[in-house]
N, C-alpha and C. Protein backbone atom coordinates (compact mmCIF):
# COMPACT_ATOMS: atom_id res chain seq x y z
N UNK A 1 123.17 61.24 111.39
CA UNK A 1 122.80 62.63 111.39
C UNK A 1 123.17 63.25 112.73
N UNK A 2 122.91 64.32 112.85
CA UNK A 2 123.41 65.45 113.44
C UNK A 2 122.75 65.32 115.23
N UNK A 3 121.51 65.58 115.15
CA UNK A 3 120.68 65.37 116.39
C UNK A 3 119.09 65.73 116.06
N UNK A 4 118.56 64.90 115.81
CA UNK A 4 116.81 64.72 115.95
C UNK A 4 116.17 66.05 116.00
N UNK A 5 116.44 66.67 117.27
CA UNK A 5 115.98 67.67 117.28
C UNK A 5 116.23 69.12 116.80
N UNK A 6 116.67 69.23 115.97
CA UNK A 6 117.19 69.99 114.64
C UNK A 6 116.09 69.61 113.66
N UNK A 7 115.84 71.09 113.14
CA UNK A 7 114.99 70.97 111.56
C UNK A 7 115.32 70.32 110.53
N UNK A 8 116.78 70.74 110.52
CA UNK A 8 117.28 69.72 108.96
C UNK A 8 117.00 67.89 109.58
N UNK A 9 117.61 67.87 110.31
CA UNK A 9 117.79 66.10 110.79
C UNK A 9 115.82 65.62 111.09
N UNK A 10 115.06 66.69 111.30
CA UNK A 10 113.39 66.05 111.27
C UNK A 10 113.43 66.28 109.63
N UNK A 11 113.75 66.92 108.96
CA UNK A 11 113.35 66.93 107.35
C UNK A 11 113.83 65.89 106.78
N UNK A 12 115.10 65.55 107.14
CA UNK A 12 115.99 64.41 106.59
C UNK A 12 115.26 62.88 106.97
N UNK A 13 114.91 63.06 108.52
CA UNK A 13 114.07 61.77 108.67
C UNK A 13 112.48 61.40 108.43
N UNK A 14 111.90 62.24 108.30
CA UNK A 14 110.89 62.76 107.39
C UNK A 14 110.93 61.74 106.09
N UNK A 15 112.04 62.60 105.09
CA UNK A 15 112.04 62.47 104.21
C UNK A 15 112.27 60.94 103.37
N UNK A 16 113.63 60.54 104.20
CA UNK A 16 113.59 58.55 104.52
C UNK A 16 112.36 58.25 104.54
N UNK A 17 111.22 58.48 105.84
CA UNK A 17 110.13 57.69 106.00
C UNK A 17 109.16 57.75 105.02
N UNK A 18 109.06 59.17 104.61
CA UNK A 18 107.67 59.21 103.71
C UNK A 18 107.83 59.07 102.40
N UNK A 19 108.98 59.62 101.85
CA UNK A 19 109.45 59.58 100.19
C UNK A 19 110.29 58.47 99.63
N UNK A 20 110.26 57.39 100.62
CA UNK A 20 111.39 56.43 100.14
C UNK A 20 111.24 55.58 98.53
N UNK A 21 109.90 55.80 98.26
CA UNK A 21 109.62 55.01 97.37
C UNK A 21 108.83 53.28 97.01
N UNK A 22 108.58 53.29 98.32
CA UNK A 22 108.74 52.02 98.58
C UNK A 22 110.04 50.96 99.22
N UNK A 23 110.90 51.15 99.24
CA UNK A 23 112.21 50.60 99.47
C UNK A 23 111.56 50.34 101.14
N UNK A 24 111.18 50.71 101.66
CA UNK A 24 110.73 50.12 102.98
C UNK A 24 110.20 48.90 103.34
N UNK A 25 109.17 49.04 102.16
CA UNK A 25 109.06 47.38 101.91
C UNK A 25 110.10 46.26 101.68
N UNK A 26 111.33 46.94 101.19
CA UNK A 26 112.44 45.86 100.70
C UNK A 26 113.53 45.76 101.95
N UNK A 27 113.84 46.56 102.12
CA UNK A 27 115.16 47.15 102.78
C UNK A 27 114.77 47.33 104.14
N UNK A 28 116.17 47.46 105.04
CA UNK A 28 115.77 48.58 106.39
C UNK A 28 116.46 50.23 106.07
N UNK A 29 116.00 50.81 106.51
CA UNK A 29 116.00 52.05 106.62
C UNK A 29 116.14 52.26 107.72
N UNK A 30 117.59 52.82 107.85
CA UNK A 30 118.10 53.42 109.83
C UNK A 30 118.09 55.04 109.64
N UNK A 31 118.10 55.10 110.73
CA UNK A 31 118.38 56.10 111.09
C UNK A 31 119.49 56.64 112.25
N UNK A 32 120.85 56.91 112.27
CA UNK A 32 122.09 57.00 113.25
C UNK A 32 122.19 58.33 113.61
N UNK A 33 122.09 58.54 114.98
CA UNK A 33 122.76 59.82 116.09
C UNK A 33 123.27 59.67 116.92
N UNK A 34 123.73 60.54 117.41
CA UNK A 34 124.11 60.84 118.65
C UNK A 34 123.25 60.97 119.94
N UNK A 35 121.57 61.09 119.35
CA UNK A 35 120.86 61.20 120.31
C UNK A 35 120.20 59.92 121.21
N UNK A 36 120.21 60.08 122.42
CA UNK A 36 119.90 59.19 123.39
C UNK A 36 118.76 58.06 122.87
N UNK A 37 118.90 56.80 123.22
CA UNK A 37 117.44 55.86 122.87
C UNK A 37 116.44 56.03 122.89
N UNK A 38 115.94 57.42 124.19
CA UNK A 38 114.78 57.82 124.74
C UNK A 38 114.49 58.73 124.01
N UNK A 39 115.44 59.64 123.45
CA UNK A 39 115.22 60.89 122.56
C UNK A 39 114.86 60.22 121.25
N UNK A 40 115.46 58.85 120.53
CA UNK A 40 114.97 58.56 119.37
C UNK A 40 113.54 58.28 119.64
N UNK A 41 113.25 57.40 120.56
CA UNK A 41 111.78 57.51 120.82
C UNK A 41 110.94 58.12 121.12
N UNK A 42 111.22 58.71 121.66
CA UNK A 42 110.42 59.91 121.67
C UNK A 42 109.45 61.02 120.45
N UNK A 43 111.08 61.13 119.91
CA UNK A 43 110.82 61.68 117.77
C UNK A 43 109.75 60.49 118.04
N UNK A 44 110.75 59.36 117.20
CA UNK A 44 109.88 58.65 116.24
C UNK A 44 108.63 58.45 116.88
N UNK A 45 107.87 58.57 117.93
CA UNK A 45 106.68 58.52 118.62
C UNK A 45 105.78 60.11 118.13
N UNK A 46 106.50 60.53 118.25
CA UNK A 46 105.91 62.17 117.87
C UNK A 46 105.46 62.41 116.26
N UNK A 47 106.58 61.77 115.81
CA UNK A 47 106.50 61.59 114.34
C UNK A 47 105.62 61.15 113.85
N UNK A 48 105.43 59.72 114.36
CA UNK A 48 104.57 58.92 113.76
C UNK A 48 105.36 57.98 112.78
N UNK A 49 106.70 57.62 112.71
CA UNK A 49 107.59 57.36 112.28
C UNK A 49 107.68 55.85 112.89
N UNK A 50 107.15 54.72 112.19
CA UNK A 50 107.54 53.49 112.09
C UNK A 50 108.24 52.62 111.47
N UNK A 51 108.78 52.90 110.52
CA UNK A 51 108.99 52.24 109.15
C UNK A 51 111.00 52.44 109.03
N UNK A 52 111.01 53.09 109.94
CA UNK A 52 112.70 53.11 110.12
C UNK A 52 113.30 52.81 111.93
N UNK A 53 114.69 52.18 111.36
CA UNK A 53 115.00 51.81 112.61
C UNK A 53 115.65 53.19 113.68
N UNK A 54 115.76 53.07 114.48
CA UNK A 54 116.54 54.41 114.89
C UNK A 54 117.62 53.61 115.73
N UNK A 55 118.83 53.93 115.27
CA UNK A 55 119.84 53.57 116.14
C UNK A 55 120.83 54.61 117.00
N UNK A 56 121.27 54.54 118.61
CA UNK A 56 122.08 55.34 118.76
C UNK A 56 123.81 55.37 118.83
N UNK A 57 124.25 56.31 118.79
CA UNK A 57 125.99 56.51 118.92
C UNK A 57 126.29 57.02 120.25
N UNK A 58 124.97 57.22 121.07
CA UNK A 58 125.50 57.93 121.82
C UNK A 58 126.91 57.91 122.81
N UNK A 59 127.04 56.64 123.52
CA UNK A 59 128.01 55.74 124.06
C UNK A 59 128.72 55.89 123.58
N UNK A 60 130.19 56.48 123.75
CA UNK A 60 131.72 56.79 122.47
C UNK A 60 131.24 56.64 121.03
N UNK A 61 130.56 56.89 120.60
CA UNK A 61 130.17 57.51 118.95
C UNK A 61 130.91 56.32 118.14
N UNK A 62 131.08 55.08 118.63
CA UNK A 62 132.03 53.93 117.50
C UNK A 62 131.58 54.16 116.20
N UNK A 63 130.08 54.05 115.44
CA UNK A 63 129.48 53.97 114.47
C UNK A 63 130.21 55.28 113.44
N UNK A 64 130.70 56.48 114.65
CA UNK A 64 131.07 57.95 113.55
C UNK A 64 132.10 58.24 113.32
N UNK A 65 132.76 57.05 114.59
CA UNK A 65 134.42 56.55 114.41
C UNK A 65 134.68 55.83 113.34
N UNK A 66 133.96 54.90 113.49
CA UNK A 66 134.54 53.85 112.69
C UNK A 66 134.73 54.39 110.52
N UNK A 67 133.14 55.33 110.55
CA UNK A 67 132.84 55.21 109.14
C UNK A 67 133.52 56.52 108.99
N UNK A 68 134.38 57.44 109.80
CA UNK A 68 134.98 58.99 110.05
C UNK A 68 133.68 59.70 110.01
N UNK A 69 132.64 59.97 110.55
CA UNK A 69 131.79 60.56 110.11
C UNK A 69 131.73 61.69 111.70
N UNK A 70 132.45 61.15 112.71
CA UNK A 70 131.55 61.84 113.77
C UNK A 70 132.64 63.18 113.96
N UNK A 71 132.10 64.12 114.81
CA UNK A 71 132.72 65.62 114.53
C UNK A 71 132.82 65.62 115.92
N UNK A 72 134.57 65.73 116.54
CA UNK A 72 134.55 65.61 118.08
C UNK A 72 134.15 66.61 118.60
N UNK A 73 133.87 68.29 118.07
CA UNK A 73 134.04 69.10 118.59
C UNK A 73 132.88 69.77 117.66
N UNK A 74 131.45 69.69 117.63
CA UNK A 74 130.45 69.74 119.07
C UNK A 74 130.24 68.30 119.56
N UNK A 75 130.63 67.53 119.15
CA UNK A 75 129.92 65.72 119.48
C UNK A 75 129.31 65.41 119.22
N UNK A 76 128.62 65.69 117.61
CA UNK A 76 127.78 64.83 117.01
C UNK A 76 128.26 64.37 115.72
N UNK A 77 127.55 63.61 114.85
CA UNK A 77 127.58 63.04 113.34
C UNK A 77 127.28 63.68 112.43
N UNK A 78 128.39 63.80 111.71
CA UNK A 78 128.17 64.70 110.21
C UNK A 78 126.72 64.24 109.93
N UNK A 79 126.36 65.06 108.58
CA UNK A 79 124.63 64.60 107.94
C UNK A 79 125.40 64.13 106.87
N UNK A 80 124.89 62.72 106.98
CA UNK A 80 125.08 62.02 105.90
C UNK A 80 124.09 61.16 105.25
N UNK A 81 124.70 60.42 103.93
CA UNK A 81 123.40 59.22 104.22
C UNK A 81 124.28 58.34 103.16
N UNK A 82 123.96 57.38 103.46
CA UNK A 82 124.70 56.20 102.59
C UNK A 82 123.95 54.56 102.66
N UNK A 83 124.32 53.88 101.50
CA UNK A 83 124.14 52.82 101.17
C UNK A 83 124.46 51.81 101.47
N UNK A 84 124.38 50.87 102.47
CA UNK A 84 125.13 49.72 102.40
C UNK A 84 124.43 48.69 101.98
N UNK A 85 125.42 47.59 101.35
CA UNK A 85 124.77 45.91 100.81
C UNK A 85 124.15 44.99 101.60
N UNK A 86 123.92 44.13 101.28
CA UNK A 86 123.77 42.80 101.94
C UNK A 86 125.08 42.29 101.92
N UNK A 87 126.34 42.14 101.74
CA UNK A 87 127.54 42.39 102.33
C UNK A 87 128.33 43.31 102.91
N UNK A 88 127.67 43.70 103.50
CA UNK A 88 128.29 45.34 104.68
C UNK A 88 129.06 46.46 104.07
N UNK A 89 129.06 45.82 102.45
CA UNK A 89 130.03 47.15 101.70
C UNK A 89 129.19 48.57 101.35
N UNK A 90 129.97 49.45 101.93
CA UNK A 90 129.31 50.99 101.64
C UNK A 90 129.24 50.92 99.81
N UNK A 91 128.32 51.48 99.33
CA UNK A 91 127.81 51.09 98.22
C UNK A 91 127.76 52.94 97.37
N UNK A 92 127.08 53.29 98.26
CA UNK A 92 127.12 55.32 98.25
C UNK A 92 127.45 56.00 99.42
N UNK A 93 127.89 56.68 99.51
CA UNK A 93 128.03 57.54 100.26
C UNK A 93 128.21 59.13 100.11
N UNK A 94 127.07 59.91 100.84
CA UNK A 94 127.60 61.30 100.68
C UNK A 94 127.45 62.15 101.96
N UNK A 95 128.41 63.04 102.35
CA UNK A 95 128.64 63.47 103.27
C UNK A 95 128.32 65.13 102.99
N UNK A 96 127.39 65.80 104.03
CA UNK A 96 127.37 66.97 103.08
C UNK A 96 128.36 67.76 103.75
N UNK A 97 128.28 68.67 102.70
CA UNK A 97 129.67 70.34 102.66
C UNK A 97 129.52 70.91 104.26
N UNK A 98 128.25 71.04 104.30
CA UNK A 98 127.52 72.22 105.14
C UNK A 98 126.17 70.96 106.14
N UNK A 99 126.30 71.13 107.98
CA UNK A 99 125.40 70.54 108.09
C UNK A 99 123.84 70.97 108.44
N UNK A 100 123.48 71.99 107.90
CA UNK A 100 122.64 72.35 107.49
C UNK A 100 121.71 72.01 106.02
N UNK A 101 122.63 71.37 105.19
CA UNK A 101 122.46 70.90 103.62
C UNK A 101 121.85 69.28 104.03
N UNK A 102 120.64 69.39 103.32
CA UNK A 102 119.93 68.04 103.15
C UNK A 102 120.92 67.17 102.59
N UNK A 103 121.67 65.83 102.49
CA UNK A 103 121.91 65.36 101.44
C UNK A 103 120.81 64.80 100.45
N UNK A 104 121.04 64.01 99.05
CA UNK A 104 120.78 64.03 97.99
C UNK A 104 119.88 62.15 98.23
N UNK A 105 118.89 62.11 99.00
CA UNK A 105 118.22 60.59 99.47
C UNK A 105 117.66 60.43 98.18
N UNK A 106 117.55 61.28 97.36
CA UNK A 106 116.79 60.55 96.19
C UNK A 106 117.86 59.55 95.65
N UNK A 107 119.22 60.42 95.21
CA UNK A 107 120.49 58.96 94.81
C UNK A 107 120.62 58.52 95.68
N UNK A 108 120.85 57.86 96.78
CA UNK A 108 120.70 56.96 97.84
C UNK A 108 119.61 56.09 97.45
N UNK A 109 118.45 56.34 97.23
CA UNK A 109 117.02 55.39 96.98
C UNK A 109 117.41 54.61 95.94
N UNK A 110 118.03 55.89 94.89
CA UNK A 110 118.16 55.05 93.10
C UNK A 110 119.62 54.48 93.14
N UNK A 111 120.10 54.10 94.46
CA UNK A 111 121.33 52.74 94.11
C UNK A 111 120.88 52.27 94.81
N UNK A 112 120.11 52.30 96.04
CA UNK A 112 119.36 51.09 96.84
C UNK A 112 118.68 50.42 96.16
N UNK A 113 117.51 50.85 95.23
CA UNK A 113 116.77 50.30 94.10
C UNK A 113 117.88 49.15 93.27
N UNK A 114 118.90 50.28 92.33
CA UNK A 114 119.55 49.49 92.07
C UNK A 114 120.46 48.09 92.43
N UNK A 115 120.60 48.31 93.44
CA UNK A 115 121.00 46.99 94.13
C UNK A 115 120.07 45.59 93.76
N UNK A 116 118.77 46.15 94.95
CA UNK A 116 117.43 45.68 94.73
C UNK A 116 117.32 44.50 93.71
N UNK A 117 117.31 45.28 92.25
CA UNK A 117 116.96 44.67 90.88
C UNK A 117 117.98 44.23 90.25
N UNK A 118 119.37 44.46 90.85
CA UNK A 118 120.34 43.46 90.47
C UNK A 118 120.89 42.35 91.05
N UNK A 119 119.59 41.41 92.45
CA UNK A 119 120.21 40.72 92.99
C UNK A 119 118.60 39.97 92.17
């Protein structure tokens, strides 16, 4: 996501922590920015937000390189959210239009699930 301190990116991480369904119990649940280690902690301290990992890009953005996700010009990470396996394969992925636009975590949950109950 974009940067923490933005409304959409607290709704978006919000929304991971509290609506996941349970999948927290199964899975990890990250959370990727651009924002500093201290700034993730900080949120997730404010939040009240335990139950997800927070990782940063800040350091040359490899994570927004690698998956094309990061936007050089302001320097942060598209809003996205995606799926990966227990073999590192991206499984869903959606990138939104607009980064202001929530993406769609409910399909994210219901192929994580799916995974889940097909292993």
């Amino acid at each position: 996501m974009p940067s923490l301190d933005t409304k959409v990116c607290e709704q978006q991480t919000h929304f991971l922590s509290e609506k996941n369904k349970g999948l927290d119990k199964l899975i990890e649940l990250i959370t990727v920015s651009i924002d500093t280690p201290f700034a993730q902690k900080r949120f997730a301290e404010e939040a009240h937000i335990t139950n997800v990992t927070f990782l940063s890009d800040y350091r040359g953005a490899e994570f927004g390189k690698t998956y094309g996700l990061f936007l050089k010009d302001p320097h942060i990470l598209a809003r996205t959210v995606m799926v990966i396996d227990a073999h590192n394969q991206v499984r869903y992925l959606q990138i939104t239009p607009e980064l202001a636009q929530l993406p769609d975590l409910n399909e994210a949950f219901a192929v994580a699930k799916s995974l889940i109950t097909a292993n």
